[in-house]
C-alpha atoms as a PDB file:
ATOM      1  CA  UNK A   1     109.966 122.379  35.725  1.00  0.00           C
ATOM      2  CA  UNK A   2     109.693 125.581  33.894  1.00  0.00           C
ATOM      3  CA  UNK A   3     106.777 128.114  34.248  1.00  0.00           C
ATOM      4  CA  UNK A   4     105.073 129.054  31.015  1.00  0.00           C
ATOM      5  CA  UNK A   5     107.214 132.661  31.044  1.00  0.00           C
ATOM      6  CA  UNK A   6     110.407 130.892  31.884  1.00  0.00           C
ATOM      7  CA  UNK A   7     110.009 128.568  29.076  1.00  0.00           C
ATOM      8  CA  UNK A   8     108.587 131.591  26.994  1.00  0.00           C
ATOM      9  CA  UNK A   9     111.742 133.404  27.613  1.00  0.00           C
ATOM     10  CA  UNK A  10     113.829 130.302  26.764  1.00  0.00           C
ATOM     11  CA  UNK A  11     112.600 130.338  23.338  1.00  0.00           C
ATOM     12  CA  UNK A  12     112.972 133.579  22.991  1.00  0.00           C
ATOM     13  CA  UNK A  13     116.714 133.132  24.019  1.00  0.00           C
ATOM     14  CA  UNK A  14     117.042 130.418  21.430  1.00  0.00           C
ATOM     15  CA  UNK A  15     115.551 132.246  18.768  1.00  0.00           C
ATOM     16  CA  UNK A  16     117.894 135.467  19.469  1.00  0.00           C
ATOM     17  CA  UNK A  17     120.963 133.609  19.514  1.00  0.00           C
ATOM     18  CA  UNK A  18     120.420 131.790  16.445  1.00  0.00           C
ATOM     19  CA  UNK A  19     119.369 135.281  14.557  1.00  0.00           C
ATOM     20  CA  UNK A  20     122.687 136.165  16.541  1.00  0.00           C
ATOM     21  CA  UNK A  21     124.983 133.734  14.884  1.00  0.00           C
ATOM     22  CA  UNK A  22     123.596 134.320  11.525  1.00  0.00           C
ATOM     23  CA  UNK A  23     123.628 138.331  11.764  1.00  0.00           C
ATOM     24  CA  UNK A  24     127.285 137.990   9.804  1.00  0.00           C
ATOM     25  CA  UNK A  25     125.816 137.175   6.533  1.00  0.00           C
ATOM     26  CA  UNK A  26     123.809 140.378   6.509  1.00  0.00           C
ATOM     27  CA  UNK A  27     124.497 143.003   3.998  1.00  0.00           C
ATOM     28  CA  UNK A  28     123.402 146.355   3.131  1.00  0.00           C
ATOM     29  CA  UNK A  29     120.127 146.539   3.339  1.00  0.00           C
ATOM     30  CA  UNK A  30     119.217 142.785   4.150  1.00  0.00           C
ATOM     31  CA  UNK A  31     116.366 142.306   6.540  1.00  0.00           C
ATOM     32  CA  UNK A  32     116.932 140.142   9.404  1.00  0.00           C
ATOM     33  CA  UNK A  33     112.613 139.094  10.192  1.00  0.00           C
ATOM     34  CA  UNK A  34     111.561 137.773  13.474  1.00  0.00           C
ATOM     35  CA  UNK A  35     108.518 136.603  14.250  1.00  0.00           C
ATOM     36  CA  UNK A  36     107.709 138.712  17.048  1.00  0.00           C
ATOM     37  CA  UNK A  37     107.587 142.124  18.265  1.00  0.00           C
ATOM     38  CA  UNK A  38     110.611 144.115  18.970  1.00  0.00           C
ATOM     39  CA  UNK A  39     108.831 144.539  22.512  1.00  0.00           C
ATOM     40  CA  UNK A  40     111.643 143.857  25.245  1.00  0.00           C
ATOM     41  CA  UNK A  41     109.741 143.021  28.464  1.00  0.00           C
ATOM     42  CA  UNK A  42     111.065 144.948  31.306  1.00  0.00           C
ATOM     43  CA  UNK A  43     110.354 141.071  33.062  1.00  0.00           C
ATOM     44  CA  UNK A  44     112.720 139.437  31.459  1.00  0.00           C
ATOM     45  CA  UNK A  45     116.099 138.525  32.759  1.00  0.00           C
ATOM     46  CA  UNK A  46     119.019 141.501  32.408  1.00  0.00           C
ATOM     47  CA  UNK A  47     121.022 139.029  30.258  1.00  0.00           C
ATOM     48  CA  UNK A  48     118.095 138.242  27.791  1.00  0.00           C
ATOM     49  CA  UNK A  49     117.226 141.965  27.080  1.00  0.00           C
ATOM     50  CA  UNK A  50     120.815 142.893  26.663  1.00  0.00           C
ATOM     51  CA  UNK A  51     121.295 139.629  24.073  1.00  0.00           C
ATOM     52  CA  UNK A  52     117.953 141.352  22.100  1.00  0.00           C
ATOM     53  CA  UNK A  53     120.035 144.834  22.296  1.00  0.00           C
ATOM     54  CA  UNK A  54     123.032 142.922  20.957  1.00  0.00           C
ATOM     55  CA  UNK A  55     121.235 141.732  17.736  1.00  0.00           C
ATOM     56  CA  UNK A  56     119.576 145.139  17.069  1.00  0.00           C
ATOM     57  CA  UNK A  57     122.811 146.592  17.464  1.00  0.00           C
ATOM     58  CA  UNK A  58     124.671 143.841  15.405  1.00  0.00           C
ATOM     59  CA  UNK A  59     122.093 144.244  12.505  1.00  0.00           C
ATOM     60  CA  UNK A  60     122.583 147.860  12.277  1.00  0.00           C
ATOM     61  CA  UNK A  61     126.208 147.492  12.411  1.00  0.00           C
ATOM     62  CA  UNK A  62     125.874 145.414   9.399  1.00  0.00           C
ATOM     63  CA  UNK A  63     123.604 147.600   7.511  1.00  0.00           C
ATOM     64  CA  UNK A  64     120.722 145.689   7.951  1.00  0.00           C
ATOM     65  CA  UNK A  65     117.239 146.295   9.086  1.00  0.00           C
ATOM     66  CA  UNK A  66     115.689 144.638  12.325  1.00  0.00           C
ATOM     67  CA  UNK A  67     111.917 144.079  11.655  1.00  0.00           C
ATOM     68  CA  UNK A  68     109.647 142.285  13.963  1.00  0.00           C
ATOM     69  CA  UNK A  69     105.894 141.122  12.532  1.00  0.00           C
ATOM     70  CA  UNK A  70     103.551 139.306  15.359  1.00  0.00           C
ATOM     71  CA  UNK A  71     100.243 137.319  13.949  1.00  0.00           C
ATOM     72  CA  UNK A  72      98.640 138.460  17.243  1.00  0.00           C
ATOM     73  CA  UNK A  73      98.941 141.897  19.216  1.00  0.00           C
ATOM     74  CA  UNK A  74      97.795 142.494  22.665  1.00  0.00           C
ATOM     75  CA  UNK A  75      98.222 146.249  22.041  1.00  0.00           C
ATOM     76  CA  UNK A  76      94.428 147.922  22.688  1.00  0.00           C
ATOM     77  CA  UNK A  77      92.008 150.684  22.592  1.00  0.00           C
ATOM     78  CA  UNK A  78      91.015 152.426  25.916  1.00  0.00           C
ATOM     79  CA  UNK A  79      87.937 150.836  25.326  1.00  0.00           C
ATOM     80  CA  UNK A  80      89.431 147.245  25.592  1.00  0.00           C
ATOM     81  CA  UNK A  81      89.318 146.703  21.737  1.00  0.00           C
ATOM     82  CA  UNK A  82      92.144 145.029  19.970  1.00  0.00           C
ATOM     83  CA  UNK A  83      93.783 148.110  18.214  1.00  0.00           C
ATOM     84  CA  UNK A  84      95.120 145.989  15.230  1.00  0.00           C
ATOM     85  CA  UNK A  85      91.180 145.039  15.063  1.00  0.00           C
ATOM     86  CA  UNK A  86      90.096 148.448  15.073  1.00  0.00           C
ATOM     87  CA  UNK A  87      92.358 149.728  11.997  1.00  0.00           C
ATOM     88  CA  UNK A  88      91.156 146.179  10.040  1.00  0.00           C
ATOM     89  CA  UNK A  89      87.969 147.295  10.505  1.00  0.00           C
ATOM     90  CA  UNK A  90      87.935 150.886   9.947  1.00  0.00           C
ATOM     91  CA  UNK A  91      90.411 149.986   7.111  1.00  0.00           C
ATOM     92  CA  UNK A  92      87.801 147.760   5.069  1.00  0.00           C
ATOM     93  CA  UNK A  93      85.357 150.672   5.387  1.00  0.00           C
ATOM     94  CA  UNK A  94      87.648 152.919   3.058  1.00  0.00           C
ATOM     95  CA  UNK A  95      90.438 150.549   1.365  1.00  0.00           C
ATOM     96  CA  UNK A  96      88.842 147.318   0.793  1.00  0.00           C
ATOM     97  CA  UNK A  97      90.729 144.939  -1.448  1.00  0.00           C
ATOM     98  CA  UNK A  98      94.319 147.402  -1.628  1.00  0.00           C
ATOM     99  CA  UNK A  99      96.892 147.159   0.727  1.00  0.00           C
ATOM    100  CA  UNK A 100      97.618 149.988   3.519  1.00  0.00           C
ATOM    101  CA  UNK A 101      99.330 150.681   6.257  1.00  0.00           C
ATOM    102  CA  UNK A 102      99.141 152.956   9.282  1.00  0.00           C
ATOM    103  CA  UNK A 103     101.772 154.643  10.880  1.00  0.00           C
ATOM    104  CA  UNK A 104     102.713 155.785  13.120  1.00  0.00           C
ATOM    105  CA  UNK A 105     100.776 154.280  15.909  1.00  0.00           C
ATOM    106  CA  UNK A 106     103.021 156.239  18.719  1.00  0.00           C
ATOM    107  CA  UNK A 107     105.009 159.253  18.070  1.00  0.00           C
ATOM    108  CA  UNK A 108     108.215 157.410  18.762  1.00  0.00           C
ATOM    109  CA  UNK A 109     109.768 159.454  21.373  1.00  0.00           C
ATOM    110  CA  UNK A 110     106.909 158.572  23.793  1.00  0.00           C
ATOM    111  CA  UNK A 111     107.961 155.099  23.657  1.00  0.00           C
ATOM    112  CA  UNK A 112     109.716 153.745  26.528  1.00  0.00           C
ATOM    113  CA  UNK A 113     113.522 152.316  25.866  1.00  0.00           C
ATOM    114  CA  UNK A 114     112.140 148.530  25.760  1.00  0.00           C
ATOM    115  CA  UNK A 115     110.397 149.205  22.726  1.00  0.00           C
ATOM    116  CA  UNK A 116     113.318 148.693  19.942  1.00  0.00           C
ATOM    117  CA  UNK A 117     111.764 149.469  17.111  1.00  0.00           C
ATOM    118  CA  UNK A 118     108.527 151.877  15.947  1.00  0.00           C
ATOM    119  CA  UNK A 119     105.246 150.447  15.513  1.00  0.00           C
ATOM    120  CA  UNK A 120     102.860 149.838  12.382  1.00  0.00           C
ATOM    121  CA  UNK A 121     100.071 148.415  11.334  1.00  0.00           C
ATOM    122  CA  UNK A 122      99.848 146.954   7.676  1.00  0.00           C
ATOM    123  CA  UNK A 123      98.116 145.137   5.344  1.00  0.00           C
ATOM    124  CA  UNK A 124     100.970 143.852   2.465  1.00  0.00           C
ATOM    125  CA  UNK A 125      99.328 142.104  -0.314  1.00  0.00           C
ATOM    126  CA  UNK A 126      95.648 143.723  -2.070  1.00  0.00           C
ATOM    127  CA  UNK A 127      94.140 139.922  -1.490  1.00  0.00           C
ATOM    128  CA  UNK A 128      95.297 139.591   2.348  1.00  0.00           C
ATOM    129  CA  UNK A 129      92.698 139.344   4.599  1.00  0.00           C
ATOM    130  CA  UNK A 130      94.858 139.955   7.478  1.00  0.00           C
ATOM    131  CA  UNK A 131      96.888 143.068   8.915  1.00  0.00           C
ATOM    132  CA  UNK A 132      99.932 142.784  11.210  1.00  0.00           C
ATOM    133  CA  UNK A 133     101.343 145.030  14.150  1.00  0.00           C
ATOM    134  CA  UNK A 134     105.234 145.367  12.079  1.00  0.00           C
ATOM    135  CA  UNK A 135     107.855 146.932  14.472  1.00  0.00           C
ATOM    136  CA  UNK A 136     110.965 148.256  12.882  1.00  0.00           C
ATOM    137  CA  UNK A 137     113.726 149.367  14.499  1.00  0.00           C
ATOM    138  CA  UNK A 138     114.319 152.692  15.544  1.00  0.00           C
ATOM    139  CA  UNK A 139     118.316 152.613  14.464  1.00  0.00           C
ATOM    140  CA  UNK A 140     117.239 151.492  11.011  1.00  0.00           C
ATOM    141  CA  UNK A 141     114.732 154.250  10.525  1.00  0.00           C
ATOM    142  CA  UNK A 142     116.998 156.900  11.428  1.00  0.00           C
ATOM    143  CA  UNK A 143     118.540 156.594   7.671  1.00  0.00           C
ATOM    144  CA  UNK A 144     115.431 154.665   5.978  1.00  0.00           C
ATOM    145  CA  UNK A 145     111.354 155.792   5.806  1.00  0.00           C
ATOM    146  CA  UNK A 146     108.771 153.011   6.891  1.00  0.00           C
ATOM    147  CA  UNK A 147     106.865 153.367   3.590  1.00  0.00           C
ATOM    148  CA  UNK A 148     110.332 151.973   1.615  1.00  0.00           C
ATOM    149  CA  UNK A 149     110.358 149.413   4.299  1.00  0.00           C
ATOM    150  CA  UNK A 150     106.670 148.132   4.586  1.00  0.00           C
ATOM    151  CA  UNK A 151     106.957 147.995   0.391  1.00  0.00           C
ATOM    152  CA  UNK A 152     109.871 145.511   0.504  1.00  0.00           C
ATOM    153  CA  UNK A 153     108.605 143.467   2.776  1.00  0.00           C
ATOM    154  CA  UNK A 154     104.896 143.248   0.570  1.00  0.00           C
ATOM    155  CA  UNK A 155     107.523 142.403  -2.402  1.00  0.00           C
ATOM    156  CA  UNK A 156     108.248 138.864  -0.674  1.00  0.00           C
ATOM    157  CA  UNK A 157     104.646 137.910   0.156  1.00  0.00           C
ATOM    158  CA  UNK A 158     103.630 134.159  -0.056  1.00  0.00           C
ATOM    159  CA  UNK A 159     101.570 133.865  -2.902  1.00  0.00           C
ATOM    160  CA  UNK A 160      99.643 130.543  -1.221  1.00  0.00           C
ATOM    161  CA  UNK A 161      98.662 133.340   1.492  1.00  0.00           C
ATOM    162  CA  UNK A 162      98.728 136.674   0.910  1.00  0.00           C
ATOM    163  CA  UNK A 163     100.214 139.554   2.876  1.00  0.00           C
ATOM    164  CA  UNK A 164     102.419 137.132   4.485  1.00  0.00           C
ATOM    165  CA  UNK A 165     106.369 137.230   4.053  1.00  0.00           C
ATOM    166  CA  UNK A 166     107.535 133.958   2.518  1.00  0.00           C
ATOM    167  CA  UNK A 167     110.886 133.995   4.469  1.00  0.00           C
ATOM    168  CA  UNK A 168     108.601 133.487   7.896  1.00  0.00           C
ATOM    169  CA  UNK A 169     106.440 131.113   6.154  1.00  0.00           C
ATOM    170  CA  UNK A 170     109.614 129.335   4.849  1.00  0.00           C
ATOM    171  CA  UNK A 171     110.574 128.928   8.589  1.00  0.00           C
ATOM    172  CA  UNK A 172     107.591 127.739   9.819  1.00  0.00           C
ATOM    173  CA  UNK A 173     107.733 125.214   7.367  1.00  0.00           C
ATOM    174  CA  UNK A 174     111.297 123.885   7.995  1.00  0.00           C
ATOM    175  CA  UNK A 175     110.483 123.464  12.024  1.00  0.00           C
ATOM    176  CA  UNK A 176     107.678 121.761  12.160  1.00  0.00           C
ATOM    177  CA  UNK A 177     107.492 118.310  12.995  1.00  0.00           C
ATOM    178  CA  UNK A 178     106.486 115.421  10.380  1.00  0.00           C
ATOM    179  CA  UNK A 179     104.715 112.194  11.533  1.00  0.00           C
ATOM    180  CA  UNK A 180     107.151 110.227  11.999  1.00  0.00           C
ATOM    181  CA  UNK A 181     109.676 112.423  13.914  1.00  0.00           C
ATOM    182  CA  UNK A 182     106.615 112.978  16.018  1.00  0.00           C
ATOM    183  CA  UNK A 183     106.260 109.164  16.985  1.00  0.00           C
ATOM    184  CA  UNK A 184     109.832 108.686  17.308  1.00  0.00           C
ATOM    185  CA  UNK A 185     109.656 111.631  19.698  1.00  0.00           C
ATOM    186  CA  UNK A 186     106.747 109.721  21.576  1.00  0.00           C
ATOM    187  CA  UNK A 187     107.933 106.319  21.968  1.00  0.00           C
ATOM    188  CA  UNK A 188     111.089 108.032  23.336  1.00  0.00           C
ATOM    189  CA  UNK A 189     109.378 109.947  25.971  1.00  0.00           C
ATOM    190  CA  UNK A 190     107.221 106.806  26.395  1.00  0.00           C
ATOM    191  CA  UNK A 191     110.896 104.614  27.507  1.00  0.00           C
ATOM    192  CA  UNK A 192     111.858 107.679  29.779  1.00  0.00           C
ATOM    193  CA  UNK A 193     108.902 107.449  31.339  1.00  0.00           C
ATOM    194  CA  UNK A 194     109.000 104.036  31.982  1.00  0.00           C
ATOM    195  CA  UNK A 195     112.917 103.964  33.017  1.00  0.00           C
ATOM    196  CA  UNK A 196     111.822 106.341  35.590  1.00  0.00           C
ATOM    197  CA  UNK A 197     108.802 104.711  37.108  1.00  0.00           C
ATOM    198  CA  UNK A 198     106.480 107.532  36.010  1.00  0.00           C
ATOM    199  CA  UNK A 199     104.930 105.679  32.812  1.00  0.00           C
ATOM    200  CA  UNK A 200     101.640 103.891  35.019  1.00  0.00           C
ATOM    201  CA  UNK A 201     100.937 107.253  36.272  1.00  0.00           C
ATOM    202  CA  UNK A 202     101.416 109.323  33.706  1.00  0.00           C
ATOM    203  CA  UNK A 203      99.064 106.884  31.251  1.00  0.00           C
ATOM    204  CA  UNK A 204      96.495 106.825  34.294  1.00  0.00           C
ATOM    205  CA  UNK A 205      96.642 111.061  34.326  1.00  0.00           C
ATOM    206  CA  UNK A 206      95.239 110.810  30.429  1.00  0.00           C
ATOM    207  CA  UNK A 207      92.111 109.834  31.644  1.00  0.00           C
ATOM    208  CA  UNK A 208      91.797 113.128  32.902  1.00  0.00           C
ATOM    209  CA  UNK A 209      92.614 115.107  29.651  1.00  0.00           C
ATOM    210  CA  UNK A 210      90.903 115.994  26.709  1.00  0.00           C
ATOM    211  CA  UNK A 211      90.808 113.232  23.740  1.00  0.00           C
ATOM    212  CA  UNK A 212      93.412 114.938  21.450  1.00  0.00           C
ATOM    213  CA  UNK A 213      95.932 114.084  24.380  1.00  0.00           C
ATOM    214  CA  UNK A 214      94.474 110.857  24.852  1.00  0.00           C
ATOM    215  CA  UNK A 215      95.017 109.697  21.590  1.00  0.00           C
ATOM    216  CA  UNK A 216      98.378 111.498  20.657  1.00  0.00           C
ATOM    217  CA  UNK A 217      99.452 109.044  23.592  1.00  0.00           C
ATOM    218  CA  UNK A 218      97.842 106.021  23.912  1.00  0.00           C
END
């Protein structure tokens, strides 16, 4: 049984590799977009941070340009306000309805070396409602300005919801689960359960959880 950081870390794996094994068709200029920070936890495993390194590397090697954009940020004030939060608000106090950016958020030499990339904070499309914490990587800025950057990435906005890169969107999309791949899914875990001897107590457990679970499973 994995813990919830062990089976964080696992995705993260998965989701390296496979930017990994596309990195190839990248060409000058191409953005490779993750949907998370460029934040390397000093908790991980060696071998995960040095596969992160590898694709920063490999993208830069290509041409390309690492950029990271998280929907949440747990980066705060000193206060123990959401920092993201704080620029929104201050933001719709002098820009409302354009969109902005901030940057930088740290002067990029006081980062420490598991931060790949520099931080901003940006609104992308004038109808957004939303800002994001964008990281891009410090080996791509060192020949490119985060102004050129942040404007490319507002050129492929989702129109259906503003401010939001379609390519992450498209993603998003693609992997989620339909109906029927979700019962399938189910009645497969349901036969496991029941090969193993596990299916009376598991079905006798759902009495203790919240309806949703109860009737995704009964």
């Amino acid at each position: 049984m994995l813990s919830k950081e062990e089976a964080g870390e696992w995705l993260l794996r998965l989701e390296i590799e496979a930017a990994l094994k596309l990195a190839h068709k990248l060409g000058l200029n191409d953005y490779c977009l993750l949907d998370r920070s460029l934040f390397i936890s000093p908790l991980l495993k060696k071998s995960t941070r040095e596969i992160f390194v590898k694709l920063d590397k490999t993208v830069q090697a290509r041409g390309g340009v690492l950029v990271g954009l998280t929907k949440s940020s747990r980066l705060k004030l000193n206060t123990g306000e959401s920092l993201v939060g704080y620029i929104i608000r201050q933001a719709n106090k002098r820009l409302r309805g354009v969109a902005w950016y901030y940057y930088p958020i740290f002067k990029s030499y006081t980062l420490p070396k598991w931060f790949l990339g520099d931080i901003a904070v940006a609104k992308l499309g004038d109808d957004s409602k939303c800002a994001f914490r964008i990281d891009v990587s410090k080996r791509a800025l060192v020949s490119r300005n985060m102004e050129a950057i942040l404007g490319e990435l507002a050129f492929v906005q989702d129109l259906a919801t503003p401010g939001y890169p379609y390519p992450l969107k498209a993603v998003h999309l693609e992997s989620r689960i339909n109906e029927s791949e979700l019962e399938i899914d189910r009645m497969l875990f349901l036969e496991v359960l029941k090969r193993e001897g596990l299916y009376e107590e598991f079905m006798s457990n759902l009495h203790g959880t919240d309806f949703k679970e109860r009737h995704l499973w009964s």
